[in-house]
PDB file of N, CA and C in Angstrom:
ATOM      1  N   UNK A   1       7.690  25.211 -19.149  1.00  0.00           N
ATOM      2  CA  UNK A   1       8.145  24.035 -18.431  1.00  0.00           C
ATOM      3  C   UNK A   1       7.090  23.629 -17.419  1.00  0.00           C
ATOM      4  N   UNK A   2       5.977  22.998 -18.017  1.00  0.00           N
ATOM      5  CA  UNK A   2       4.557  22.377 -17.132  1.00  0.00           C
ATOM      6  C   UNK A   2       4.899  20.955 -16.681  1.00  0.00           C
ATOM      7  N   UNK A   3       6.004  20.276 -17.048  1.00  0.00           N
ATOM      8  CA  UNK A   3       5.853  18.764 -16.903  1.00  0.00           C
ATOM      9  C   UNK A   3       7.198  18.595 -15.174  1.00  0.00           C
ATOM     10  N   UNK A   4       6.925  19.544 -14.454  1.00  0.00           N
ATOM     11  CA  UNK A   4       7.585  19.550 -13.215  1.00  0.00           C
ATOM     12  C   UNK A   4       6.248  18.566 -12.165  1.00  0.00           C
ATOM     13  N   UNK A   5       6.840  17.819 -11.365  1.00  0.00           N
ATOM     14  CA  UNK A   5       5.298  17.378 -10.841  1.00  0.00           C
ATOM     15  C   UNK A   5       6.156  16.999  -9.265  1.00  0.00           C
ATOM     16  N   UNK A   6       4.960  16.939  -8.075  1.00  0.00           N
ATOM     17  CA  UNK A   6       5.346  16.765  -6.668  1.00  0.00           C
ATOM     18  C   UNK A   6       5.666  15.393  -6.331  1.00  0.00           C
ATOM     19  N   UNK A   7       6.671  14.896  -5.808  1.00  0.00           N
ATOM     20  CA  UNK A   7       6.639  14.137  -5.487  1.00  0.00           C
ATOM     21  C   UNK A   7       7.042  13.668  -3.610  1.00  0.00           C
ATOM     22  N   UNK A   8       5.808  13.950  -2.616  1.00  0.00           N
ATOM     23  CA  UNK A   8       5.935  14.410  -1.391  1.00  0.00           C
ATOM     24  C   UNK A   8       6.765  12.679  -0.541  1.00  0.00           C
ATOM     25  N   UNK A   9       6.530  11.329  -1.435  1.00  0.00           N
ATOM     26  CA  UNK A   9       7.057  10.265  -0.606  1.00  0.00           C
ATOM     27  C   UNK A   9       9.275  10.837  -0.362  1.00  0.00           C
ATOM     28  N   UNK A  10       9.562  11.786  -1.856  1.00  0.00           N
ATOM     29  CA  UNK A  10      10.840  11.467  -1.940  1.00  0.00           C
ATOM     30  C   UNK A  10      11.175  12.980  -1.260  1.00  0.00           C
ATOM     31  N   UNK A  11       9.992  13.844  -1.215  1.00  0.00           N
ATOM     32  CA  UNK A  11      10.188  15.475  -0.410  1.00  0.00           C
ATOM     33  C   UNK A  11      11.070  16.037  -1.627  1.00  0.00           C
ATOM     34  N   UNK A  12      10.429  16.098  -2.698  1.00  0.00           N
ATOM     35  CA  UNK A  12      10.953  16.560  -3.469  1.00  0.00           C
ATOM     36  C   UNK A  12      10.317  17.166  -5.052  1.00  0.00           C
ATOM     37  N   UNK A  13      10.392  18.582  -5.694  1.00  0.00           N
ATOM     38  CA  UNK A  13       9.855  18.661  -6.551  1.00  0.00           C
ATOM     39  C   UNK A  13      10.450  18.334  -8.207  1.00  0.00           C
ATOM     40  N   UNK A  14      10.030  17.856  -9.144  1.00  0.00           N
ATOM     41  CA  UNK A  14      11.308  16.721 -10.141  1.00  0.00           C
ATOM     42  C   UNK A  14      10.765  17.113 -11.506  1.00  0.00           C
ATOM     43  N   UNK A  15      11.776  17.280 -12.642  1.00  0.00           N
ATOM     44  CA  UNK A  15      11.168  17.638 -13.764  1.00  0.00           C
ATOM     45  C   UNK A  15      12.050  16.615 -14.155  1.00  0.00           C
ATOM     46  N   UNK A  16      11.625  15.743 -15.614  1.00  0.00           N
ATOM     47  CA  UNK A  16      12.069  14.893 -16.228  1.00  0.00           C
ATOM     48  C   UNK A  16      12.034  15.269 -17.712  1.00  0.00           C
ATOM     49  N   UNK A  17      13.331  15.374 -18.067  1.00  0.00           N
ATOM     50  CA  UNK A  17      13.561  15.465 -19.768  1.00  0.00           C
ATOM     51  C   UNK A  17      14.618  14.560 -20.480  1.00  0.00           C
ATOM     52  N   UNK A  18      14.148  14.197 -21.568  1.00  0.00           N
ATOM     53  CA  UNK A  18      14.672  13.418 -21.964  1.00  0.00           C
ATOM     54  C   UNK A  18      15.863  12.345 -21.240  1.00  0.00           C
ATOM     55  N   UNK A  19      14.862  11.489 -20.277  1.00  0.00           N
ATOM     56  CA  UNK A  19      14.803  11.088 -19.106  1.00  0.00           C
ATOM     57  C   UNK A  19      16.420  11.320 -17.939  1.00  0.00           C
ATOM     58  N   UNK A  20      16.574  12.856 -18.254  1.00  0.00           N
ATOM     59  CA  UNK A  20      17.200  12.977 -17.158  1.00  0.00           C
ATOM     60  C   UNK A  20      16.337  13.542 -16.391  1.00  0.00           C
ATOM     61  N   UNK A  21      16.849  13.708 -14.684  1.00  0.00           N
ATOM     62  CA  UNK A  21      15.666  14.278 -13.920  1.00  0.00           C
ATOM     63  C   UNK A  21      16.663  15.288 -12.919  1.00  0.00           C
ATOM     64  N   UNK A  22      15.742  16.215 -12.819  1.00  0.00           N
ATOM     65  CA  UNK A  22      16.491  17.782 -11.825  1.00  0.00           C
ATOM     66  C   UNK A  22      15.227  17.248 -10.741  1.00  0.00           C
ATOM     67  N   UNK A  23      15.691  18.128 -10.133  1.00  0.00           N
ATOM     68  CA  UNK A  23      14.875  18.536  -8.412  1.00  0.00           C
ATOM     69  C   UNK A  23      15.222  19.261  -7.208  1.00  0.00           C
ATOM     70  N   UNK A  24      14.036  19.883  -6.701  1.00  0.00           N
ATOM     71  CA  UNK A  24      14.412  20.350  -5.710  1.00  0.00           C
ATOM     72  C   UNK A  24      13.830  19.765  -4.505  1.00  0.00           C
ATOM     73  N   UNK A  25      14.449  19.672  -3.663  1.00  0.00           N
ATOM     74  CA  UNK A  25      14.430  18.563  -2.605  1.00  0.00           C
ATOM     75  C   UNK A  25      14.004  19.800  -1.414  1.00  0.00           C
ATOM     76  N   UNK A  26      13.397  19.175   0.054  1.00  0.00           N
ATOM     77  CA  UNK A  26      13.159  19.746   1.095  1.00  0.00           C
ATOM     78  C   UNK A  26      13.271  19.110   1.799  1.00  0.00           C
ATOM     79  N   UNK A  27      12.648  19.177   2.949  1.00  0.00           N
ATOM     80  CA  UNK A  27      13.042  18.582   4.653  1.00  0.00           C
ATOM     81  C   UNK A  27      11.306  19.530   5.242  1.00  0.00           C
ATOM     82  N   UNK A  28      10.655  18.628   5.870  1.00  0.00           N
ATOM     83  CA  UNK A  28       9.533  19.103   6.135  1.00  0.00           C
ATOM     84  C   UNK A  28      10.039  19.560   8.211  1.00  0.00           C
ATOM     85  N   UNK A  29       9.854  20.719   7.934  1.00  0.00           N
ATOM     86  CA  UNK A  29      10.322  21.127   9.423  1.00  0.00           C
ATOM     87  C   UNK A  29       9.325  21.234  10.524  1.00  0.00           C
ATOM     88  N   UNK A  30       7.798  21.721  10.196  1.00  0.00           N
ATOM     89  CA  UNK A  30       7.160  21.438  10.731  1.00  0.00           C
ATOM     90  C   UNK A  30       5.557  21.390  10.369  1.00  0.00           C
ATOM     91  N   UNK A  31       4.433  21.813  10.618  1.00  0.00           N
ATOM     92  CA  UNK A  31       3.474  21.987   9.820  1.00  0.00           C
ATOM     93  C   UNK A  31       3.124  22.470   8.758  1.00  0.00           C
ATOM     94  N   UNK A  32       3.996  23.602   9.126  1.00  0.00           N
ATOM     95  CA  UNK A  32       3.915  25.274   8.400  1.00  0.00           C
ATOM     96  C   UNK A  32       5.100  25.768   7.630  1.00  0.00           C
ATOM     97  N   UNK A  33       6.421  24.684   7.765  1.00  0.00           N
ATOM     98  CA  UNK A  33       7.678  25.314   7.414  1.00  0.00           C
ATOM     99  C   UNK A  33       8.207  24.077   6.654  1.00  0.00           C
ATOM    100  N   UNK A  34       8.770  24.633   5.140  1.00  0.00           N
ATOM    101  CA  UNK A  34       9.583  23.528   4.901  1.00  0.00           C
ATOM    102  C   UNK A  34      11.027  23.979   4.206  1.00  0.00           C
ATOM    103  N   UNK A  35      11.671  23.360   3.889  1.00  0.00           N
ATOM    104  CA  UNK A  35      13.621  23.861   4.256  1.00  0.00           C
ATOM    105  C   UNK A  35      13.605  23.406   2.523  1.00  0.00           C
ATOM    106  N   UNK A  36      13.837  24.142   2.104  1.00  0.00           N
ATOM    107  CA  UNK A  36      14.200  24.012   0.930  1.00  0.00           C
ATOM    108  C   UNK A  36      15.803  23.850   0.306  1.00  0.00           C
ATOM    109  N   UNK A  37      16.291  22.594   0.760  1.00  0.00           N
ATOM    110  CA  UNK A  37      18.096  22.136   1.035  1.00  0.00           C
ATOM    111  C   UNK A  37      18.344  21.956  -0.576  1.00  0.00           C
ATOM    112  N   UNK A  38      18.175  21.494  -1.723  1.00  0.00           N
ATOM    113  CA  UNK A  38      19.116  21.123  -2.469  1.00  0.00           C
ATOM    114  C   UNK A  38      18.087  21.350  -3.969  1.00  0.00           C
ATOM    115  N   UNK A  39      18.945  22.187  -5.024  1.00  0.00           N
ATOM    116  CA  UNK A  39      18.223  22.064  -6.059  1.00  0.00           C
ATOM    117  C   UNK A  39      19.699  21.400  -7.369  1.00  0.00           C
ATOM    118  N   UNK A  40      18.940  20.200  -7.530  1.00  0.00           N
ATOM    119  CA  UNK A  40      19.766  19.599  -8.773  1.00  0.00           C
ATOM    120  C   UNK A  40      19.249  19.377 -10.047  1.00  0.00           C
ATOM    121  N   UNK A  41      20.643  19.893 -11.029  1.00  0.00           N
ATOM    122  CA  UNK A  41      20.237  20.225 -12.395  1.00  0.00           C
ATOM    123  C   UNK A  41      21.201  19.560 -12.926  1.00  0.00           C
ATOM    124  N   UNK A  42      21.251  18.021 -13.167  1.00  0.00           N
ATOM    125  CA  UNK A  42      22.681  17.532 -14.101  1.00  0.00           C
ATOM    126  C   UNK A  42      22.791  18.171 -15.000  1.00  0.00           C
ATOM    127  N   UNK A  43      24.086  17.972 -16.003  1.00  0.00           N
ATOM    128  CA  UNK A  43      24.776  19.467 -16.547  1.00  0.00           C
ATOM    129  C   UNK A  43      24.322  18.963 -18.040  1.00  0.00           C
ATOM    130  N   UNK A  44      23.502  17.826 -18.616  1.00  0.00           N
ATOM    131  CA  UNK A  44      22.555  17.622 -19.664  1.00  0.00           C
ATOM    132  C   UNK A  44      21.900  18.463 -19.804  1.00  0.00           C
ATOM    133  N   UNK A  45      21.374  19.142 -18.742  1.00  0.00           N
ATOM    134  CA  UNK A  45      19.644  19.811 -18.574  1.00  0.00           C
ATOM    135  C   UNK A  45      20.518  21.634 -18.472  1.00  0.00           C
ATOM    136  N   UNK A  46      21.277  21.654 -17.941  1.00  0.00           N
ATOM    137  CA  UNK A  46      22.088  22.904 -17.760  1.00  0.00           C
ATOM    138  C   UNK A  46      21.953  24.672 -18.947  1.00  0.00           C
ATOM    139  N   UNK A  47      21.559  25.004 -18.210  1.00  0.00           N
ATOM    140  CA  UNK A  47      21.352  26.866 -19.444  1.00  0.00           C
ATOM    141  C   UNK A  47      20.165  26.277 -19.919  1.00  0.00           C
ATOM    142  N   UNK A  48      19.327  25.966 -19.189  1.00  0.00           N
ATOM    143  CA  UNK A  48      17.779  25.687 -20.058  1.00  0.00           C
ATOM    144  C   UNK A  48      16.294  26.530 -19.096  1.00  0.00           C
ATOM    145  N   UNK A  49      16.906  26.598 -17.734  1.00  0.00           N
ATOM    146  CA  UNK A  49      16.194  27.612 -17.468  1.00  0.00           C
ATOM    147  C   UNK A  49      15.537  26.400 -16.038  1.00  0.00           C
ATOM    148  N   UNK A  50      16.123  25.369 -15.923  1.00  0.00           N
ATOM    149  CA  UNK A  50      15.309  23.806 -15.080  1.00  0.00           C
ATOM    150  C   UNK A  50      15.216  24.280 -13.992  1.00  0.00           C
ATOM    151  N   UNK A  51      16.469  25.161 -13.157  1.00  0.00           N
ATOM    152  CA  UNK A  51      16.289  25.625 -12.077  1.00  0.00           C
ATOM    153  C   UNK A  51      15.762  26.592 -11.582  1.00  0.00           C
ATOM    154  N   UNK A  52      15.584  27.505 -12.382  1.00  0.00           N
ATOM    155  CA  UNK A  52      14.775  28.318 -11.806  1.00  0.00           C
ATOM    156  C   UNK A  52      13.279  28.159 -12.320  1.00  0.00           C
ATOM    157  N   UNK A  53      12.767  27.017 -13.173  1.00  0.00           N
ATOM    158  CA  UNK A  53      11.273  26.847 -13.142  1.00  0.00           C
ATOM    159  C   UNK A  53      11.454  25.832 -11.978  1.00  0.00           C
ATOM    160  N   UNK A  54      12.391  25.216 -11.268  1.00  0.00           N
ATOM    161  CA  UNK A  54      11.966  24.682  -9.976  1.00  0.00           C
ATOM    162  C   UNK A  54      11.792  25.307  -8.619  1.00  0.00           C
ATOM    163  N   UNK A  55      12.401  26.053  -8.636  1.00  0.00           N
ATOM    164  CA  UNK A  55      12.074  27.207  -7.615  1.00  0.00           C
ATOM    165  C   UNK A  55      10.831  28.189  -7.925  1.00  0.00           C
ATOM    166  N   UNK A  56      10.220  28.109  -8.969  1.00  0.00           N
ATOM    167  CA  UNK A  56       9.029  28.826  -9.139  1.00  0.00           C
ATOM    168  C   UNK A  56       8.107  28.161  -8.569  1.00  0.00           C
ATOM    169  N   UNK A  57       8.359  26.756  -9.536  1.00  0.00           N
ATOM    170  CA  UNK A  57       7.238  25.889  -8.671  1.00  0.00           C
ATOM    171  C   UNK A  57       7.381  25.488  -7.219  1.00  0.00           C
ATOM    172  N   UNK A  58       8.368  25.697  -6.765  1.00  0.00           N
ATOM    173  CA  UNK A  58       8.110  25.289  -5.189  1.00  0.00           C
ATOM    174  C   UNK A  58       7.848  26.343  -4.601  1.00  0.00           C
ATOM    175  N   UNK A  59       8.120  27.681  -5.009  1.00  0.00           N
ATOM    176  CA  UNK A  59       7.537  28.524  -4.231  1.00  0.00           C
ATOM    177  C   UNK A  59       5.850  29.085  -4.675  1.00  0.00           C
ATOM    178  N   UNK A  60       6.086  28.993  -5.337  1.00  0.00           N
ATOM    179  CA  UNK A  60       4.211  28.779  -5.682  1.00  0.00           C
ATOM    180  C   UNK A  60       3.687  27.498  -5.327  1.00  0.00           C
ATOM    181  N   UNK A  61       3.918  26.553  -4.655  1.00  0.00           N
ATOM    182  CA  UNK A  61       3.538  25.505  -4.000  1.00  0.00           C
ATOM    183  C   UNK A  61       3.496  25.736  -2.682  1.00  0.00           C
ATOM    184  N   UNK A  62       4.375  26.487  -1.727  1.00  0.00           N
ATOM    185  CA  UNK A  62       4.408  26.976  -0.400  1.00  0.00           C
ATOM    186  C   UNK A  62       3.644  27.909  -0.389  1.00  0.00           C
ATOM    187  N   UNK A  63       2.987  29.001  -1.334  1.00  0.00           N
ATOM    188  CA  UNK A  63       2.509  29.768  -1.182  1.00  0.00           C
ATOM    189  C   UNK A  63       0.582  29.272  -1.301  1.00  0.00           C
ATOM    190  N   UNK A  64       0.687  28.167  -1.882  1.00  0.00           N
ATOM    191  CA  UNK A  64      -0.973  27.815  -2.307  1.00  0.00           C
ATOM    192  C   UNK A  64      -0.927  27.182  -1.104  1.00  0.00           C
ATOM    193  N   UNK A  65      -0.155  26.503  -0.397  1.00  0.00           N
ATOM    194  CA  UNK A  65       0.190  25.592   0.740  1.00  0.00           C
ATOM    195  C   UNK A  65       0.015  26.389   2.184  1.00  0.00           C
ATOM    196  N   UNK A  66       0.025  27.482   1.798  1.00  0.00           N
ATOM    197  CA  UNK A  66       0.411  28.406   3.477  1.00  0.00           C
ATOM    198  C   UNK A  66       1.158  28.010   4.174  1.00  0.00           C
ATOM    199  N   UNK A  67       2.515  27.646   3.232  1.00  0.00           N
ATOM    200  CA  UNK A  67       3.813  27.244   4.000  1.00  0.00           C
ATOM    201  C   UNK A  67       4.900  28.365   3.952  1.00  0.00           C
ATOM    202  N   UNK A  68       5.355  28.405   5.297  1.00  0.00           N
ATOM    203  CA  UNK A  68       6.590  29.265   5.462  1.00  0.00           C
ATOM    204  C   UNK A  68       7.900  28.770   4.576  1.00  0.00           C
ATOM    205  N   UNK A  69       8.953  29.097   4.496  1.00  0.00           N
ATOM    206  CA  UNK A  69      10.226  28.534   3.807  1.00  0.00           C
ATOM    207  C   UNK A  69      11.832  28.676   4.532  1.00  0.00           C
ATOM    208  N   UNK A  70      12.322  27.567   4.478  1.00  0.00           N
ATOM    209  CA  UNK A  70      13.846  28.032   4.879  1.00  0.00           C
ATOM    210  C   UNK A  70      14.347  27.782   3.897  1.00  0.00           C
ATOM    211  N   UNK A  71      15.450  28.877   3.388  1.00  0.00           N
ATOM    212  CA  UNK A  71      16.333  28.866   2.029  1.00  0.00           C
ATOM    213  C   UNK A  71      17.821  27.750   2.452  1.00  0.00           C
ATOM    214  N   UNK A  72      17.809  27.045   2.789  1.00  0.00           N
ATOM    215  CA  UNK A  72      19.631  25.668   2.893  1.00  0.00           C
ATOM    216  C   UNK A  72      19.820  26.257   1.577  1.00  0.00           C
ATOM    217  N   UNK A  73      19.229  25.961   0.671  1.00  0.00           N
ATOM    218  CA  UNK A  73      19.880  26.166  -1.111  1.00  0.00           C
ATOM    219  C   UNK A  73      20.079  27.583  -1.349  1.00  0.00           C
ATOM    220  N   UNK A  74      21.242  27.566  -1.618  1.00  0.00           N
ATOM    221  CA  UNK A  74      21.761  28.927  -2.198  1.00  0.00           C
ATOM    222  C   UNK A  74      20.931  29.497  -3.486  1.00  0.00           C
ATOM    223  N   UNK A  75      20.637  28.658  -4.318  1.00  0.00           N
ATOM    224  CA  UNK A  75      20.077  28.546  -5.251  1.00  0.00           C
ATOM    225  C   UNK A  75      19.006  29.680  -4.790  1.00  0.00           C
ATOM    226  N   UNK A  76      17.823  28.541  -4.185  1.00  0.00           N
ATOM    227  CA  UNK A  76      16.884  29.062  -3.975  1.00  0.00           C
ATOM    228  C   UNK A  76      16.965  30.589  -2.921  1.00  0.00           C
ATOM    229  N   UNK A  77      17.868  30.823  -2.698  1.00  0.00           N
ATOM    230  CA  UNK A  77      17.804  31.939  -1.080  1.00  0.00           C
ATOM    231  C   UNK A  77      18.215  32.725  -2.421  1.00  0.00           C
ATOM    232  N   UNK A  78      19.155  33.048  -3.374  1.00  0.00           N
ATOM    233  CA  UNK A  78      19.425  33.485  -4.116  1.00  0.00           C
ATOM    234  C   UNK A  78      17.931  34.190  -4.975  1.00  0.00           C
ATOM    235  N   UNK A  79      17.393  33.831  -5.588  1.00  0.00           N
ATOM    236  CA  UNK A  79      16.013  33.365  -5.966  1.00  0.00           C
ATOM    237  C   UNK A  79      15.511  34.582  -5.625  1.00  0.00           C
ATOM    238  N   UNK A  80      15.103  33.719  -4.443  1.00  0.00           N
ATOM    239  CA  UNK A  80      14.064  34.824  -3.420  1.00  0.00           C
ATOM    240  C   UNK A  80      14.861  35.757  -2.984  1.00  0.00           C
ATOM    241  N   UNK A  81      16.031  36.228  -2.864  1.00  0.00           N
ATOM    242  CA  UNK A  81      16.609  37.453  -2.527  1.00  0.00           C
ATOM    243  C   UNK A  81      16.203  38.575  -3.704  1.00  0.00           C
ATOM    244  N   UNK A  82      16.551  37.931  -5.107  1.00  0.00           N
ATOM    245  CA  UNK A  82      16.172  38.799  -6.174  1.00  0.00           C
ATOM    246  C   UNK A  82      14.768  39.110  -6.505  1.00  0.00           C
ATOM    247  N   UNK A  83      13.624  38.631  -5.756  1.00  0.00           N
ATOM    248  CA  UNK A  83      12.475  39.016  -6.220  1.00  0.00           C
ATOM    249  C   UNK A  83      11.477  38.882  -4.894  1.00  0.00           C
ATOM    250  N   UNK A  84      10.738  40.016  -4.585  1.00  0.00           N
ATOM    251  CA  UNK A  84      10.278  40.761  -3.491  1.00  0.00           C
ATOM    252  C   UNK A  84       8.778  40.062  -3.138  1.00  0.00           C
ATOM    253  N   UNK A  85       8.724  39.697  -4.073  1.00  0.00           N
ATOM    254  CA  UNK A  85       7.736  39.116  -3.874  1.00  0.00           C
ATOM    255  C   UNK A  85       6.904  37.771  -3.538  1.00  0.00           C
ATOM    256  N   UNK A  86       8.069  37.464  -2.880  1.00  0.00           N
ATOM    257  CA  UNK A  86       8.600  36.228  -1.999  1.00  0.00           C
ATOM    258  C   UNK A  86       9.015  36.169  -0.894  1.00  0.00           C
ATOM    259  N   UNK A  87       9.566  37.539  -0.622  1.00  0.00           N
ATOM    260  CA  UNK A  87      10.199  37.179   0.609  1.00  0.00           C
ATOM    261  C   UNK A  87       8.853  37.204   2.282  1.00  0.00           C
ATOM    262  N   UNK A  88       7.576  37.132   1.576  1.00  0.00           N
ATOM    263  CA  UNK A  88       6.475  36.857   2.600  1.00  0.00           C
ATOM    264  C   UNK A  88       7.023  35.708   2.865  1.00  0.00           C
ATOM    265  N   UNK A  89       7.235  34.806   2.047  1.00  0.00           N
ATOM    266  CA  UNK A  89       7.384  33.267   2.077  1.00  0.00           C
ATOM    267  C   UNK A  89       8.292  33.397   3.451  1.00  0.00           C
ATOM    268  N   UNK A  90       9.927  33.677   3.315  1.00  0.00           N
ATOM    269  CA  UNK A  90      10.531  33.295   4.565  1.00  0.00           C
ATOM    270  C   UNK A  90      10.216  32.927   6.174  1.00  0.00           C
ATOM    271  N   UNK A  91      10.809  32.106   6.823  1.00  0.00           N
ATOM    272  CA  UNK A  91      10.635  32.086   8.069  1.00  0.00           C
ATOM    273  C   UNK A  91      10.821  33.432   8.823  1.00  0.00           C
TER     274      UNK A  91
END
């Protein structure tokens, strides 16, 4: 799943298939920190795996970024709870 792409005017990262579109959305908190509030997967796109290649890519985007993270999304706090090698990322 390569066709995920940034889109920083809407603060949000967006994959488009068969033109439905998922995303995970943020809130830029400050230089260094961004809030990672809402990951949406209409239920078209659903058991395909959309959400968690969006949380890959945003956290490998904070991490090339030297950005800290706040988990709002359960999703994502979920995520990074299960894999250790993330949790540098947190605030």
């Amino acid at each position: 799943m390569d066709n995920i792409t940034h889109n920083p005017s809407a603060r949000r990262f967006e994959m488009v298939i068969d033109g439905v579109t998922a995303f995970l959305s943020y809130d830029v908190m400050d230089d260094d920190t961004l809030d990672y509030n809402h990951t949406i997967v209409p239920s078209e796109l659903g058991g395909r795996g959309v959400g968690t290649a969006l949380v890959k890519y945003a956290l490998t985007y904070a991490r090339e970024h030297n950005k800290k993270i706040i988990t709002s999304c359960s999703f994502v706090a979920s995520y990074v709870n299960k894999h250790d090698e993330y949790q540098d990322l947190l605030v």
